[in-house]
Protein backbone atom coordinates (compact mmCIF):
# COMPACT_ATOMS: atom_id res chain seq x y z
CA UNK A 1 73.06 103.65 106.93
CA UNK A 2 71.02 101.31 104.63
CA UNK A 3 70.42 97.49 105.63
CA UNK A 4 72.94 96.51 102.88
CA UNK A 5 74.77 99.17 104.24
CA UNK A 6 75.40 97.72 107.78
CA UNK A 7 75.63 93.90 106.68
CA UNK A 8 78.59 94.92 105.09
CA UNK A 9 80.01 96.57 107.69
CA UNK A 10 79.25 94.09 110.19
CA UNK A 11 81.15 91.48 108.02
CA UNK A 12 84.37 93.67 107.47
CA UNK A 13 84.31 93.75 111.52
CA UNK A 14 83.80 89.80 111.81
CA UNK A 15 86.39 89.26 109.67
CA UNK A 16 88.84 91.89 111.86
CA UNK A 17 87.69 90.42 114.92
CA UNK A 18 88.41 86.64 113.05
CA UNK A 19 91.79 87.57 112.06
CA UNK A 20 92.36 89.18 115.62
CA UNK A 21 90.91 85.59 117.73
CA UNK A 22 93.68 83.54 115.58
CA UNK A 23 96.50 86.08 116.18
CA UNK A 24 95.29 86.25 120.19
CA UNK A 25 95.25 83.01 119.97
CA UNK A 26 98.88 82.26 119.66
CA UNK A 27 100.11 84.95 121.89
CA UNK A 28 98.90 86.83 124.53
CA UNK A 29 100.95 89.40 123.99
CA UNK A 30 99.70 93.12 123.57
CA UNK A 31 101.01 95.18 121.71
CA UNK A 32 102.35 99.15 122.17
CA UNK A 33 103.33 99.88 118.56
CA UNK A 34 102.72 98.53 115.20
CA UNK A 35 105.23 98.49 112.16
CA UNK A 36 105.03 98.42 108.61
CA UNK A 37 108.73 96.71 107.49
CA UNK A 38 108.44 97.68 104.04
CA UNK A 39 111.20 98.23 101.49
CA UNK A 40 113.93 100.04 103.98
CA UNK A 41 112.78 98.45 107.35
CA UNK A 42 112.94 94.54 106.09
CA UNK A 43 116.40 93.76 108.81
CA UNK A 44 114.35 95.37 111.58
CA UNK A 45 113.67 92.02 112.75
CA UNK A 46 116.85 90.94 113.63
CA UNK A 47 116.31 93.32 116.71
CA UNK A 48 113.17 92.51 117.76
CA UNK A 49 112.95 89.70 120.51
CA UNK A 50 110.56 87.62 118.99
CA UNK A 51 107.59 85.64 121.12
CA UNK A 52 105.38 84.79 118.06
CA UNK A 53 105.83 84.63 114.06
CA UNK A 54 102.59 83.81 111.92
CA UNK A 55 102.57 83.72 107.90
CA UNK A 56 100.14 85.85 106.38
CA UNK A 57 98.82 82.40 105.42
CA UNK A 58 97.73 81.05 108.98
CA UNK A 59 95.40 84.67 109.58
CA UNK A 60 92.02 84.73 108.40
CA UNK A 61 91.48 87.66 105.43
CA UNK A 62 95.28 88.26 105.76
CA UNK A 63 96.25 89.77 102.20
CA UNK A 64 99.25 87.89 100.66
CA UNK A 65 101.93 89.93 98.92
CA UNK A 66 103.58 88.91 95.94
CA UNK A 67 106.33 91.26 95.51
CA UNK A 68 109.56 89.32 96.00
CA UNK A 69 111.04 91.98 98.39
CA UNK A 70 107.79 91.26 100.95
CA UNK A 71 107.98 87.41 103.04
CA UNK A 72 104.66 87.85 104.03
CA UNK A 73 104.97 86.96 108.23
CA UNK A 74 103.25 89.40 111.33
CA UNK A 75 105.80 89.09 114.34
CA UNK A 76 105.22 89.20 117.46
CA UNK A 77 107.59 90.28 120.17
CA UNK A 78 109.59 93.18 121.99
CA UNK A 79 112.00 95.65 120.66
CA UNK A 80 114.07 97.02 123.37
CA UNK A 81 111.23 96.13 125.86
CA UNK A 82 108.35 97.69 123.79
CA UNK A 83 106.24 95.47 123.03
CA UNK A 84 105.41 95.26 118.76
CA UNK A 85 103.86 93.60 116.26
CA UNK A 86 105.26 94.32 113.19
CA UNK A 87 104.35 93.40 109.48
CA UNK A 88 106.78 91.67 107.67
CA UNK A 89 106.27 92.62 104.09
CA UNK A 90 103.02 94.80 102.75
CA UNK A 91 100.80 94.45 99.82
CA UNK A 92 99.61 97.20 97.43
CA UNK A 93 96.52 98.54 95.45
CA UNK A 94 99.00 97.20 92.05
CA UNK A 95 98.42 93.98 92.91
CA UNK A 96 94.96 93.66 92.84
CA UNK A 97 94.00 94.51 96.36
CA UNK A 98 91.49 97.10 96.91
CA UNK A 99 92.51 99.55 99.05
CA UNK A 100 90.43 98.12 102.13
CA UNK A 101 92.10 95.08 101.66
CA UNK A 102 95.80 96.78 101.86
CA UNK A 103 94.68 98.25 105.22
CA UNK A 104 92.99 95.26 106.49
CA UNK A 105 96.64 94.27 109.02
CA UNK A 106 96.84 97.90 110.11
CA UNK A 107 93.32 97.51 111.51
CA UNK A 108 93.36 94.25 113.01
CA UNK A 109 96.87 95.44 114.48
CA UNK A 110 95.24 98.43 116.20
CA UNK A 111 92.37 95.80 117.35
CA UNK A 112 95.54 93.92 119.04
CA UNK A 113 95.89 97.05 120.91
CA UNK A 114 98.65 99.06 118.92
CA UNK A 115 98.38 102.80 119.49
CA UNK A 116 101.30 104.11 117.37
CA UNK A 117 101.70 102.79 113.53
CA UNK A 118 105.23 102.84 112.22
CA UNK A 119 105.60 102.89 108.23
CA UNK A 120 108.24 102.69 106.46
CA UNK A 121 109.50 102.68 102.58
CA UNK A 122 111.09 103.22 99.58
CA UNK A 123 110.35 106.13 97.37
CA UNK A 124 111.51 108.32 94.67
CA UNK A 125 113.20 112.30 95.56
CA UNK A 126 111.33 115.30 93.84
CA UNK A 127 113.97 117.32 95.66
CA UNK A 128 116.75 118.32 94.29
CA UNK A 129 119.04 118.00 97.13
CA UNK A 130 118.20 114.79 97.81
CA UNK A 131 120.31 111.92 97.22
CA UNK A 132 119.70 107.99 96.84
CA UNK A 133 120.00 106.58 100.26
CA UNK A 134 118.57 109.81 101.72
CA UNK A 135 116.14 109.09 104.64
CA UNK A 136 112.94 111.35 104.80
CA UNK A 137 110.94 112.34 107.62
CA UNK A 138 107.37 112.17 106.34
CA UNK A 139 105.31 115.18 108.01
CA UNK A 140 102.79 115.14 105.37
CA UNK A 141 101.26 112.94 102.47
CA UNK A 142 99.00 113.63 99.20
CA UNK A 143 96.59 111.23 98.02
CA UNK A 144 97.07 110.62 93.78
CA UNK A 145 95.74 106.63 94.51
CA UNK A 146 92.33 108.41 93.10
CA UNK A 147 90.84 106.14 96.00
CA UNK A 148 90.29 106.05 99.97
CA UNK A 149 90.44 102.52 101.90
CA UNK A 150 87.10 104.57 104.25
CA UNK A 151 85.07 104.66 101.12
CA UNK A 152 81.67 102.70 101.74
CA UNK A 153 79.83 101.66 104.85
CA UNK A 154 81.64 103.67 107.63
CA UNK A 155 83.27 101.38 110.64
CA UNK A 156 82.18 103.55 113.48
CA UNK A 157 83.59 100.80 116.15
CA UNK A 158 86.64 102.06 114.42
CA UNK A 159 86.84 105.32 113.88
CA UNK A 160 84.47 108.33 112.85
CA UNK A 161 82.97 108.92 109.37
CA UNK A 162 84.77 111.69 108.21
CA UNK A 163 88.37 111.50 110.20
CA UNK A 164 90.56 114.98 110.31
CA UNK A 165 93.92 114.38 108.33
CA UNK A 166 95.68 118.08 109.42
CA UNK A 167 98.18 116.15 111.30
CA UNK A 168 98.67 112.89 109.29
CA UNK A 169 101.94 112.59 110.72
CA UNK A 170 102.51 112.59 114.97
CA UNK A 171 104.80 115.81 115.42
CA UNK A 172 105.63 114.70 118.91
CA UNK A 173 107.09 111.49 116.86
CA UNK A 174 108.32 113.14 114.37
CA UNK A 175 110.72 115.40 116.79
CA UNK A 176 112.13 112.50 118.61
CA UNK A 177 112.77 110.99 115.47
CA UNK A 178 114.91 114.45 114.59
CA UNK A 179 116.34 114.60 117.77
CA UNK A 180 117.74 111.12 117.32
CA UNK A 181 118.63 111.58 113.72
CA UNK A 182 120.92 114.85 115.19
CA UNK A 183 122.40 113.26 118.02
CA UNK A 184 123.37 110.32 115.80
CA UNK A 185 124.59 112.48 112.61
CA UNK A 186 122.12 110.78 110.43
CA UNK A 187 121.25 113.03 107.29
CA UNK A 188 117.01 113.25 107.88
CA UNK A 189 115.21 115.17 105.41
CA UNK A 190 111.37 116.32 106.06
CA UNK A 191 108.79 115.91 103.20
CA UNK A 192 105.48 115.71 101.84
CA UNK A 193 104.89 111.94 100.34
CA UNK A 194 103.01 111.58 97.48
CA UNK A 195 101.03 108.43 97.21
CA UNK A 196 100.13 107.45 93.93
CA UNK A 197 99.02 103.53 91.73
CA UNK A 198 101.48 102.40 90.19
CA UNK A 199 103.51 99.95 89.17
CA UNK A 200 104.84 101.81 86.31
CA UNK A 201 107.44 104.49 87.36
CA UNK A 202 106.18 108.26 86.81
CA UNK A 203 107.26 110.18 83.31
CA UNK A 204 109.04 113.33 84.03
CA UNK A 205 105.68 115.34 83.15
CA UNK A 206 104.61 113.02 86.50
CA UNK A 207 107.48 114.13 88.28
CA UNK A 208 106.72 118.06 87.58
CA UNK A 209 103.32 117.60 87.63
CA UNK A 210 103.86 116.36 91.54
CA UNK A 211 106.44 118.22 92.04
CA UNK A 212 104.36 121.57 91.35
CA UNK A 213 102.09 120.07 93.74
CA UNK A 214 104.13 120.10 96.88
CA UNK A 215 105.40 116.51 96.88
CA UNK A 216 109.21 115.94 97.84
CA UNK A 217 109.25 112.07 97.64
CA UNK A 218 106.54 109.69 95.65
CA UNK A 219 105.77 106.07 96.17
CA UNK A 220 103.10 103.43 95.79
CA UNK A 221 102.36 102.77 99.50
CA UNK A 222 102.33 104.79 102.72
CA UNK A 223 98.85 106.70 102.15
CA UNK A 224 96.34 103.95 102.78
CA UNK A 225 97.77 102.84 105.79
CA UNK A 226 98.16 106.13 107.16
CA UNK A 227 94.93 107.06 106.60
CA UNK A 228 93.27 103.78 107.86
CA UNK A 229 95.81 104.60 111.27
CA UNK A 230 94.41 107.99 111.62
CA UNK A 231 90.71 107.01 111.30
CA UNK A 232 91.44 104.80 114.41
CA UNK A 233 93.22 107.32 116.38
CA UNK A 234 97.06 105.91 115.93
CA UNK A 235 99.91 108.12 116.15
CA UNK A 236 101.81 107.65 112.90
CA UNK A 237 105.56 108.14 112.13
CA UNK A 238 106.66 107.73 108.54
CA UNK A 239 110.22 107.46 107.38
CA UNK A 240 111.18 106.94 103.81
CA UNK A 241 114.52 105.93 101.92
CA UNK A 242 115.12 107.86 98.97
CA UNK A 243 116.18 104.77 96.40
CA UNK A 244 116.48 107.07 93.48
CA UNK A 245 115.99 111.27 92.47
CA UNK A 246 113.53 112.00 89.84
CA UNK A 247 114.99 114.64 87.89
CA UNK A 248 112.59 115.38 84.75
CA UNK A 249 114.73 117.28 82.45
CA UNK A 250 117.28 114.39 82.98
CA UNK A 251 115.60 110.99 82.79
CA UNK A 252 117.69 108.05 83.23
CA UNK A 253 116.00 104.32 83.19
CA UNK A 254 115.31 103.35 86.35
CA UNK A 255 116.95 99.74 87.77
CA UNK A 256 114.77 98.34 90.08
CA UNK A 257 117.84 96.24 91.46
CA UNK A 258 119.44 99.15 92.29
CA UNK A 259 116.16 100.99 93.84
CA UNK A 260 116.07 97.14 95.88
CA UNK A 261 119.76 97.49 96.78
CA UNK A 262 119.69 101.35 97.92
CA UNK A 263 116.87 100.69 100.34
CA UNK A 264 118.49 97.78 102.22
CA UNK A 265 121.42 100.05 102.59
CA UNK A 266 119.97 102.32 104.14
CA UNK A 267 118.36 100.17 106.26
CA UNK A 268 120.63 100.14 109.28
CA UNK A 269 119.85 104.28 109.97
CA UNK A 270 116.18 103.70 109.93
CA UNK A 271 116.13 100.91 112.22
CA UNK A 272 118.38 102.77 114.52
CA UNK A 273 116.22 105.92 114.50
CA UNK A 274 112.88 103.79 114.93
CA UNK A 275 114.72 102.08 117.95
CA UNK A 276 115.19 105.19 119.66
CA UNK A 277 111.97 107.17 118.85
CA UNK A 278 109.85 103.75 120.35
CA UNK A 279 112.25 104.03 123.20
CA UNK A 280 111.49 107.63 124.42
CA UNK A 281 108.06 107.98 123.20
């Protein structure tokens, strides 16, 4: 690695290990699991036992989001006596964030000692048999951001330089997450995410494009931050809430109030099946 090379990866680790004193800090706590509470995942608070709660604000480098759906706040605490640290609210390259920057809480979360990164969203069915409100088990993801939050200086305190992706998704987690999703009668689809810019919605020559590709669902989040978890060795489980079906040869406008509303009803099923999958893992 060059000399400019390492100076900026030193500073990328200062600033992880900054935003990790402030966080350690205010609670001592260490954490088993982290989770993302995207668009889906938002009530999972309400459940979680709750020791600390920090804005985004108060943590050094901490990206800010600015989508109205996202508060913004890392809590601290237990959820049925597993201790968690989950992420209130996630930013995304359409902001303006580079894609470093988007991962920057999932690495200071595994700093805090999280082994297994829980993310969630909402995204768009490529499957025909899907439905809005559909949950999907994640057991796979493409990469359409046209970027990688590893490019540049490599963090090898973090992880190695070129990290294997054949099992982006935990298979251990994703059968309990089954299993539960069975015993409980909830209706869990598995699929292939596809992870692309955004903010503008996909035309249907998008949709068959990805579609013909091997995607079943497509968002604007997810891939980063699963790729960030893997280069540091975390078990991932993804879960996604279908909020509307892409069907190309019938278009219809999408509402994002209606995308908004068909996540948070979902909601309740994916916070019961992420209760019982960080219960028996």
């Amino acid at each position: 690695m060059s000399r400019e090379g390492r100076g900026e990866a030193e500073r990328a680790l200062e600033a992880l290990r900054e935003a990790q004193a402030v966080i350690r800090s205010r609670t001592p706590l260490e954490p088993r699991a982290a989770l993302v509470l995207g668009t889906g995942l938002g009530g999972l608070h309400e459940a979680l036992e709750v020791e600390e709660t920090i804005p985004y604000g108060e943590i050094p480098h901490f990206p800010r989001p600015s989508v109205d759906t996202h508060s913004g706040r890392l809590v601290l605490g237990h959820l049925d006596e597993v201790p968690v640290v989950a992420m209130e609210g996630r930013v995304h390259g359409y902001e303006g964030y580079t894609l470093q920057e988007v991962v920057f809480p999932v690495r200071v979360m595994r700093l805090l000692g999280a082994g297994t990164l829980v993310v969630s969203g909402a995204c768009g069915g490529l499957d025909r048999r899907m439905r809005p409100g559909d949950l999907v088990l994640l057991d796979d993801q493409i990469n359409f951001m046209g970027d990688s939050p590893l490019v540049g200086p490599n963090l090898e305190e973090l992880g190695p330089r070129f990290p294997d992706m054949s099992e982006a998704f935990d298979r251990r987690l994703s059968e309990l997450a089954a299993t539960a999703a069975l015993e409980r009668g909830i209706r869990l689809i598995p699929g292939v995410y596809a992870g692309v810019v955004g903010p503008q919605l996909e035309t249907p020559a998008e949709y068959r494009m990805l579609r013909a590709m091997g995607a079943d669902v497509v968002g604007m989040s997810v891939v980063p931050e699963v790729i960030a978890a893997r280069h540091m060795a975390m078990q991932v489980l993804g879960i996604a809430a279908v909020t509307n079906v892409c069907l190309p040869d019938a278009p219809e406008p999408a509402d994002v109030q209606v995308i908004i509303r068909t996540a948070q009803a979902a909601e309740p099923r994916m916070t019961r099946l992420v209760r019982d999958v960080l219960t028996r893992m």
